[in-house]
PDB file of N, CA and C in Angstrom:
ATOM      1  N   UNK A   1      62.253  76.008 160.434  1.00  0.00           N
ATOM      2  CA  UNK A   1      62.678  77.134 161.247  1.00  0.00           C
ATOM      3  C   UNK A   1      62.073  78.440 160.733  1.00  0.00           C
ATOM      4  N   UNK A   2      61.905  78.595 159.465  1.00  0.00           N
ATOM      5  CA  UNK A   2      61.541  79.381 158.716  1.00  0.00           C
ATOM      6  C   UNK A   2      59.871  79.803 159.467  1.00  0.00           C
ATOM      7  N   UNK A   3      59.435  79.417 159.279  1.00  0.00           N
ATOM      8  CA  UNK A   3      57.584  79.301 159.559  1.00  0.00           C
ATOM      9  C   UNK A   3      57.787  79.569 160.846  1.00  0.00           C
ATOM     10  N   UNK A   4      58.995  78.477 161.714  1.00  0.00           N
ATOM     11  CA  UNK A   4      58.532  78.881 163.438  1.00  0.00           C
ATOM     12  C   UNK A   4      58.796  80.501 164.128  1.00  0.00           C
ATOM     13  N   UNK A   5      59.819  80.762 162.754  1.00  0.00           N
ATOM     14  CA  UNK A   5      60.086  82.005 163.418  1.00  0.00           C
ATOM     15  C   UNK A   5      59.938  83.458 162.644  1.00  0.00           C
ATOM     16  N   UNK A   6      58.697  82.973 161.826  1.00  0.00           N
ATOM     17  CA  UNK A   6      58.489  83.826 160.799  1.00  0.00           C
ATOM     18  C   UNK A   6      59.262  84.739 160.111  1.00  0.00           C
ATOM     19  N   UNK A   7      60.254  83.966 159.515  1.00  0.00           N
ATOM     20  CA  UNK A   7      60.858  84.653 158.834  1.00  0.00           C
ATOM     21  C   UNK A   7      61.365  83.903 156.992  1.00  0.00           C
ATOM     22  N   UNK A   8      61.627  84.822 156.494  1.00  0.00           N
ATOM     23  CA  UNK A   8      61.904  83.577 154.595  1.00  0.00           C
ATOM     24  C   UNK A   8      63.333  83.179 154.706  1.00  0.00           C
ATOM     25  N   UNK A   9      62.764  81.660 154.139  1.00  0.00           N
ATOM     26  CA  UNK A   9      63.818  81.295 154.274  1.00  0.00           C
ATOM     27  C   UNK A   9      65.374  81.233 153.710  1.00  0.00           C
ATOM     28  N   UNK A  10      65.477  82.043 153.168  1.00  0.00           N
ATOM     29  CA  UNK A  10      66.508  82.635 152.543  1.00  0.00           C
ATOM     30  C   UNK A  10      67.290  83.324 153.768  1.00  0.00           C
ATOM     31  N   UNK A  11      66.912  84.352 154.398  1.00  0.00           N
ATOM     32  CA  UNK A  11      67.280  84.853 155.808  1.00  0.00           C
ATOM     33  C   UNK A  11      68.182  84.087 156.376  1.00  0.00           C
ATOM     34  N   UNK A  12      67.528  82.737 156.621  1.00  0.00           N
ATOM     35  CA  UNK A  12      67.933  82.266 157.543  1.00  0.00           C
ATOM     36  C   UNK A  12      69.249  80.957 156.704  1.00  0.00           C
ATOM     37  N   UNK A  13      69.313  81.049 155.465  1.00  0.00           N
ATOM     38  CA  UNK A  13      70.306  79.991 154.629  1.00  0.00           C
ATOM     39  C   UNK A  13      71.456  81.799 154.235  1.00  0.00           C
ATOM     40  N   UNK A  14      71.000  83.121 154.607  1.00  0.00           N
ATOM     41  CA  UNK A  14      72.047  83.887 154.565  1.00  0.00           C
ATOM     42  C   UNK A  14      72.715  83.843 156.529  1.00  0.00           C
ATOM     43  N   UNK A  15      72.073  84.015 157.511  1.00  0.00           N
ATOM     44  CA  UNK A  15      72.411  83.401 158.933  1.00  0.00           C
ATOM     45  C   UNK A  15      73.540  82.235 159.035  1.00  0.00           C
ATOM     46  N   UNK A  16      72.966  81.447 158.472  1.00  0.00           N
ATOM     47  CA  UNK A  16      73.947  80.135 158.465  1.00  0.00           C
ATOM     48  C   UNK A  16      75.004  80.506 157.946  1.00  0.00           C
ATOM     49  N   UNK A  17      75.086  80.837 156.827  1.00  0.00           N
ATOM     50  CA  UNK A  17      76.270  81.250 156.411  1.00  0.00           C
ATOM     51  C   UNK A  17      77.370  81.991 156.726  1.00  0.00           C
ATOM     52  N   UNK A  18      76.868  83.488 157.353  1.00  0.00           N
ATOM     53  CA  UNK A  18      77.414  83.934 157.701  1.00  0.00           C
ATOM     54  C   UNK A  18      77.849  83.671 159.254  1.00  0.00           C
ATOM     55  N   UNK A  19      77.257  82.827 159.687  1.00  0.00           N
ATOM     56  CA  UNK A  19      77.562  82.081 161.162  1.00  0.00           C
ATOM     57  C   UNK A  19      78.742  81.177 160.626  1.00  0.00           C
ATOM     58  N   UNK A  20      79.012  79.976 159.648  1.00  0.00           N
ATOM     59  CA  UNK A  20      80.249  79.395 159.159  1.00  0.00           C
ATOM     60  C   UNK A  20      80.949  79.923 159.186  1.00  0.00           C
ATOM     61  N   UNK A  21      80.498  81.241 158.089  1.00  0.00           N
ATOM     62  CA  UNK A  21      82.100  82.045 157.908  1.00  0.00           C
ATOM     63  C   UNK A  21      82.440  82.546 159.003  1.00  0.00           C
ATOM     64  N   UNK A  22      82.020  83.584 160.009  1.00  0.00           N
ATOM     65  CA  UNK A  22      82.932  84.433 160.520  1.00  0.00           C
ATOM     66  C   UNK A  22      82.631  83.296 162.493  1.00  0.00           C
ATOM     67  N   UNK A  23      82.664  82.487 162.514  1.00  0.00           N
ATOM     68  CA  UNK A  23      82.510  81.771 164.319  1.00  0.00           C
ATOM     69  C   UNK A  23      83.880  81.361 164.193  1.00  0.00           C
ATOM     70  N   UNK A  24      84.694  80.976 163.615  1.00  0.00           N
ATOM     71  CA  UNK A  24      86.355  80.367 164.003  1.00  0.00           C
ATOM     72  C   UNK A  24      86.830  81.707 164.365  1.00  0.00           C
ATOM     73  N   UNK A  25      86.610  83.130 163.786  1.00  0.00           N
ATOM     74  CA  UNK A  25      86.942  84.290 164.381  1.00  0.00           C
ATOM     75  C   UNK A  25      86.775  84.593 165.636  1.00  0.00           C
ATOM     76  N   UNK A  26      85.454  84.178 166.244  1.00  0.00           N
ATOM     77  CA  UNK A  26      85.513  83.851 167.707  1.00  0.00           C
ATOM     78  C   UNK A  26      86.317  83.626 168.544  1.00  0.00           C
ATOM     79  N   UNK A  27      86.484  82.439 168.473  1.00  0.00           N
ATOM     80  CA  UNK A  27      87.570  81.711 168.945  1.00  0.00           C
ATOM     81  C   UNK A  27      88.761  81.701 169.165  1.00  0.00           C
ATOM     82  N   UNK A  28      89.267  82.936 167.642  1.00  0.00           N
ATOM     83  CA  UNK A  28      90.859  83.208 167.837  1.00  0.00           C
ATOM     84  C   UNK A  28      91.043  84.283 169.146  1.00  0.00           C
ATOM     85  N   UNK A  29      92.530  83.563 169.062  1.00  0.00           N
ATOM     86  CA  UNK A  29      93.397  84.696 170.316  1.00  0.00           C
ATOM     87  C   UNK A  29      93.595  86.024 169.554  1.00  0.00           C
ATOM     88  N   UNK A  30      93.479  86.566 170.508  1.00  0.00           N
ATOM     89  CA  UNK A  30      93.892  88.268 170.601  1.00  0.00           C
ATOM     90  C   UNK A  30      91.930  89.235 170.404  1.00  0.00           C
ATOM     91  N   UNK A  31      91.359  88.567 171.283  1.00  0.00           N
ATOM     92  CA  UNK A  31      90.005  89.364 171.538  1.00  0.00           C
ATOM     93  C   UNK A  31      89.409  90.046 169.970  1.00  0.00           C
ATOM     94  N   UNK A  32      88.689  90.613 170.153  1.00  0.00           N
ATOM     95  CA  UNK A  32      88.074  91.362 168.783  1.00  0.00           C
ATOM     96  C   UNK A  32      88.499  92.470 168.597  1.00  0.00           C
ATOM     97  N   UNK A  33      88.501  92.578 167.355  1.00  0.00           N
ATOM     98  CA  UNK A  33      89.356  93.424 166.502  1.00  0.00           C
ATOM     99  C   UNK A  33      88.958  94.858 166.598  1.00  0.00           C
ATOM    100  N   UNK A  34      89.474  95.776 166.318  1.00  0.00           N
ATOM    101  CA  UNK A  34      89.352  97.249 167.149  1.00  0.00           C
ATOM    102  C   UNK A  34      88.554  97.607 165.525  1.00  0.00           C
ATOM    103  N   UNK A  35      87.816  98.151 165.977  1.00  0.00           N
ATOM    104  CA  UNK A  35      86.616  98.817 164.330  1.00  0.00           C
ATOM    105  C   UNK A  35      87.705 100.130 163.872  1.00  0.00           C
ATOM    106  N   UNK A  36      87.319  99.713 162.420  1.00  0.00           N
ATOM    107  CA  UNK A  36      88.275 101.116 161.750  1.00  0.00           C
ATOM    108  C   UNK A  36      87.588 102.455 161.728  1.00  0.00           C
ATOM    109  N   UNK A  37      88.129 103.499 162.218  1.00  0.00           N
ATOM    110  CA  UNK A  37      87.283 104.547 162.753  1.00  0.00           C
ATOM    111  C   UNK A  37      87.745 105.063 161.300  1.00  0.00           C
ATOM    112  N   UNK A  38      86.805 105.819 160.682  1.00  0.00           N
ATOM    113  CA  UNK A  38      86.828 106.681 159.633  1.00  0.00           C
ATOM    114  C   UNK A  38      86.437 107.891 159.959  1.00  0.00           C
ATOM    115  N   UNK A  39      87.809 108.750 159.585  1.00  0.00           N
ATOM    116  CA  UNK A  39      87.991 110.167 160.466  1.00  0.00           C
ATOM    117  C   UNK A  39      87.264 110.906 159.889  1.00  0.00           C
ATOM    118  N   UNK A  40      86.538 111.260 158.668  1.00  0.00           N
ATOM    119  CA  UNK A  40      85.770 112.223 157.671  1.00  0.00           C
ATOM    120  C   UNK A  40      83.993 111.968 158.461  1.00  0.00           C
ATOM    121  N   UNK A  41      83.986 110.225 158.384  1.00  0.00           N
ATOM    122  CA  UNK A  41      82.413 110.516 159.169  1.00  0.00           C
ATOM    123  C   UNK A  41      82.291 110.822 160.665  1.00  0.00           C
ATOM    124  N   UNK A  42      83.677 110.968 161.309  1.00  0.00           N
ATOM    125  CA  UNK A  42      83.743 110.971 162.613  1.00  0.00           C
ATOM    126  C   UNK A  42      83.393 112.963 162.473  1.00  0.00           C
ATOM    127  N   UNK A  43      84.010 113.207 161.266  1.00  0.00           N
ATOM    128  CA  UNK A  43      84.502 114.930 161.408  1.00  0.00           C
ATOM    129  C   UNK A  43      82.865 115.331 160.908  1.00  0.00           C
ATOM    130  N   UNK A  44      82.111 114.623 159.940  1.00  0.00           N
ATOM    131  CA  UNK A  44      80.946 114.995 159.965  1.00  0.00           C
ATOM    132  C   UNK A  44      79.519 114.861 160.907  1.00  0.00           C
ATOM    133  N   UNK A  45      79.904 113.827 161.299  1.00  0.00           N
ATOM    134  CA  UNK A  45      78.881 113.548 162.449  1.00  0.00           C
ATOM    135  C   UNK A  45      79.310 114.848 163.875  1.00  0.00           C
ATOM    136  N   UNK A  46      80.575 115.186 164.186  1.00  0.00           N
ATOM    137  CA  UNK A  46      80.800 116.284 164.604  1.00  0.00           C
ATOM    138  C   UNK A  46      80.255 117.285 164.793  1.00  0.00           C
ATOM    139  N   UNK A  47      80.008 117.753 162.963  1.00  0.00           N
ATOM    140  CA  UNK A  47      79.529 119.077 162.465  1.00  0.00           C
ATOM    141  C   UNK A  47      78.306 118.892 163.227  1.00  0.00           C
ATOM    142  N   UNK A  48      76.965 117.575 162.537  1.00  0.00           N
ATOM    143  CA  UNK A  48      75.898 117.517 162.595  1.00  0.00           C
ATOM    144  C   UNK A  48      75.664 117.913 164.152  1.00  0.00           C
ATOM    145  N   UNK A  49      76.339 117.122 164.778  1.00  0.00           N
ATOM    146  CA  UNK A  49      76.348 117.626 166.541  1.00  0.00           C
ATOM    147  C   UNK A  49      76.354 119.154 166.899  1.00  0.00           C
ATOM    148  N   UNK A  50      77.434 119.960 166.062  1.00  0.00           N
ATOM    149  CA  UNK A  50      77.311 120.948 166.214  1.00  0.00           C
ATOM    150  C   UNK A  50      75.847 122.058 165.876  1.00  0.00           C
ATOM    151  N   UNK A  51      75.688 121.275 164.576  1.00  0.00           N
ATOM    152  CA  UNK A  51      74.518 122.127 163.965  1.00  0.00           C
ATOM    153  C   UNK A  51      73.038 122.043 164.527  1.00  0.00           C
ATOM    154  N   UNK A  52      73.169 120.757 165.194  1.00  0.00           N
ATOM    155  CA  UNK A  52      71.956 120.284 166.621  1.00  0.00           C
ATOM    156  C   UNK A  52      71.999 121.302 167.363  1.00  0.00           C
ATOM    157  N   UNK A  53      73.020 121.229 167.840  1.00  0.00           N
ATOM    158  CA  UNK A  53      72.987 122.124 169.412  1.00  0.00           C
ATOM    159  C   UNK A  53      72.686 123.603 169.024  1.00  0.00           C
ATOM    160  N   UNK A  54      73.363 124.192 168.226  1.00  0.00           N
ATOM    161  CA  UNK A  54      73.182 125.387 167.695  1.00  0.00           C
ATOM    162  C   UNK A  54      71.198 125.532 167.646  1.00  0.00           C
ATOM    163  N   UNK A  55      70.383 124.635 166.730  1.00  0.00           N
ATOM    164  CA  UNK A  55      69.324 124.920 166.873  1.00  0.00           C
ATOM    165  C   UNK A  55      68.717 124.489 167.439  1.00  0.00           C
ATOM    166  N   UNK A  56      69.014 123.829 168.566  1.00  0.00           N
ATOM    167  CA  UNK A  56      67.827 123.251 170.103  1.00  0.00           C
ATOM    168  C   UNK A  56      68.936 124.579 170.871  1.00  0.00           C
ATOM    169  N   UNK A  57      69.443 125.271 170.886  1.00  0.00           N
ATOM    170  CA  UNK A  57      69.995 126.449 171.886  1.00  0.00           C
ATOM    171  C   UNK A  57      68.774 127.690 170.866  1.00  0.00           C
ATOM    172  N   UNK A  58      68.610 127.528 170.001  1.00  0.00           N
ATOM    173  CA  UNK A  58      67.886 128.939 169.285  1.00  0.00           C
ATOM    174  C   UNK A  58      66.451 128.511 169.463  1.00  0.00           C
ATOM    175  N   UNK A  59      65.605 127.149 169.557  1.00  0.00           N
ATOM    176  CA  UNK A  59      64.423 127.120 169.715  1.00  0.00           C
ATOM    177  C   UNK A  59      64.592 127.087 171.614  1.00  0.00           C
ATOM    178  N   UNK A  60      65.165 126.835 172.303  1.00  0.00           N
ATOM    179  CA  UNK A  60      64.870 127.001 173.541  1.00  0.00           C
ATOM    180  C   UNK A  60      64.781 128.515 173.594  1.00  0.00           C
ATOM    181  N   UNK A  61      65.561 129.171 173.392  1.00  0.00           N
ATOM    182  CA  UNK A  61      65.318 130.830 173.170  1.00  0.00           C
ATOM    183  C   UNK A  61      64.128 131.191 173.091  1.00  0.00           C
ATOM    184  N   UNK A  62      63.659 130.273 171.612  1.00  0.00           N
ATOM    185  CA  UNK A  62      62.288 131.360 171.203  1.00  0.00           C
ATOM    186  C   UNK A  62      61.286 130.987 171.909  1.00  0.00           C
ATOM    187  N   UNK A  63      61.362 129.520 172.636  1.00  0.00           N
ATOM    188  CA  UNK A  63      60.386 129.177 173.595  1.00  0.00           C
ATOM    189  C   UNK A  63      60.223 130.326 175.091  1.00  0.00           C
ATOM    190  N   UNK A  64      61.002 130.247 175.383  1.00  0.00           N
ATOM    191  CA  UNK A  64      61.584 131.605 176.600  1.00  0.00           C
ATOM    192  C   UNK A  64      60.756 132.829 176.159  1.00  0.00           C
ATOM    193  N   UNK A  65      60.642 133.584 175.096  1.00  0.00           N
ATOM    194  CA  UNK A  65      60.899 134.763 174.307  1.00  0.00           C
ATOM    195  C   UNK A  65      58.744 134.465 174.348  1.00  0.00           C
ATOM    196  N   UNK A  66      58.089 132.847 173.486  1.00  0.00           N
ATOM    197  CA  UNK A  66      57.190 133.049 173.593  1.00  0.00           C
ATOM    198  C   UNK A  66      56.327 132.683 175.145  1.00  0.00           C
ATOM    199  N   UNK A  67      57.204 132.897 176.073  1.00  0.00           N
ATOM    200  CA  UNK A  67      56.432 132.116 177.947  1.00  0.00           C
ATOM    201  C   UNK A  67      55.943 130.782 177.657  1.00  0.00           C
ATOM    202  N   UNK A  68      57.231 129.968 177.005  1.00  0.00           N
ATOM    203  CA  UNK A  68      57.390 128.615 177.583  1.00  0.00           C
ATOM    204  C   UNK A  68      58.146 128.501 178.767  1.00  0.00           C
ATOM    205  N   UNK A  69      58.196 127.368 179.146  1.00  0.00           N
ATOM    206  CA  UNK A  69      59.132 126.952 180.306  1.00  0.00           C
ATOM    207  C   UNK A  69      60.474 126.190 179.759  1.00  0.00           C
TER     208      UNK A  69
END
């Protein structure tokens, strides 16, 4: 499998594995499990959003300022 799908084969004996362990999770009742939101990278990724917009709003400016469109 290794060769057919170019990949080492280690990859694919870590695949298997982790296909054993977590596929009976599949299967159980009550659908998949809700991801744990971590409120600090939620509050920083925030900021970063903020600090984006802030400077694509100041280079659209200076584009304006030099007769861009």
């Amino acid at each position: 499998m290794a060769s057919r799908f170019g990949v080492h084969p280690t990859i694919i004996n870590h695949w298997t594995r982790a296909l054993l362990d977590g596929a009976s999770g599949v299967f159980e009742r009550g659908g998949r499990k809700t991801p744990a939101i971590d409120e600090g990278q939620v509050r920083d990724l925030h900021a970063k959003i903020g600090e984006l917009a802030v400077a694509n709003s100041f280079s659209e400016r200076k584009l304006i300022l030099w007769g861009g469109t």
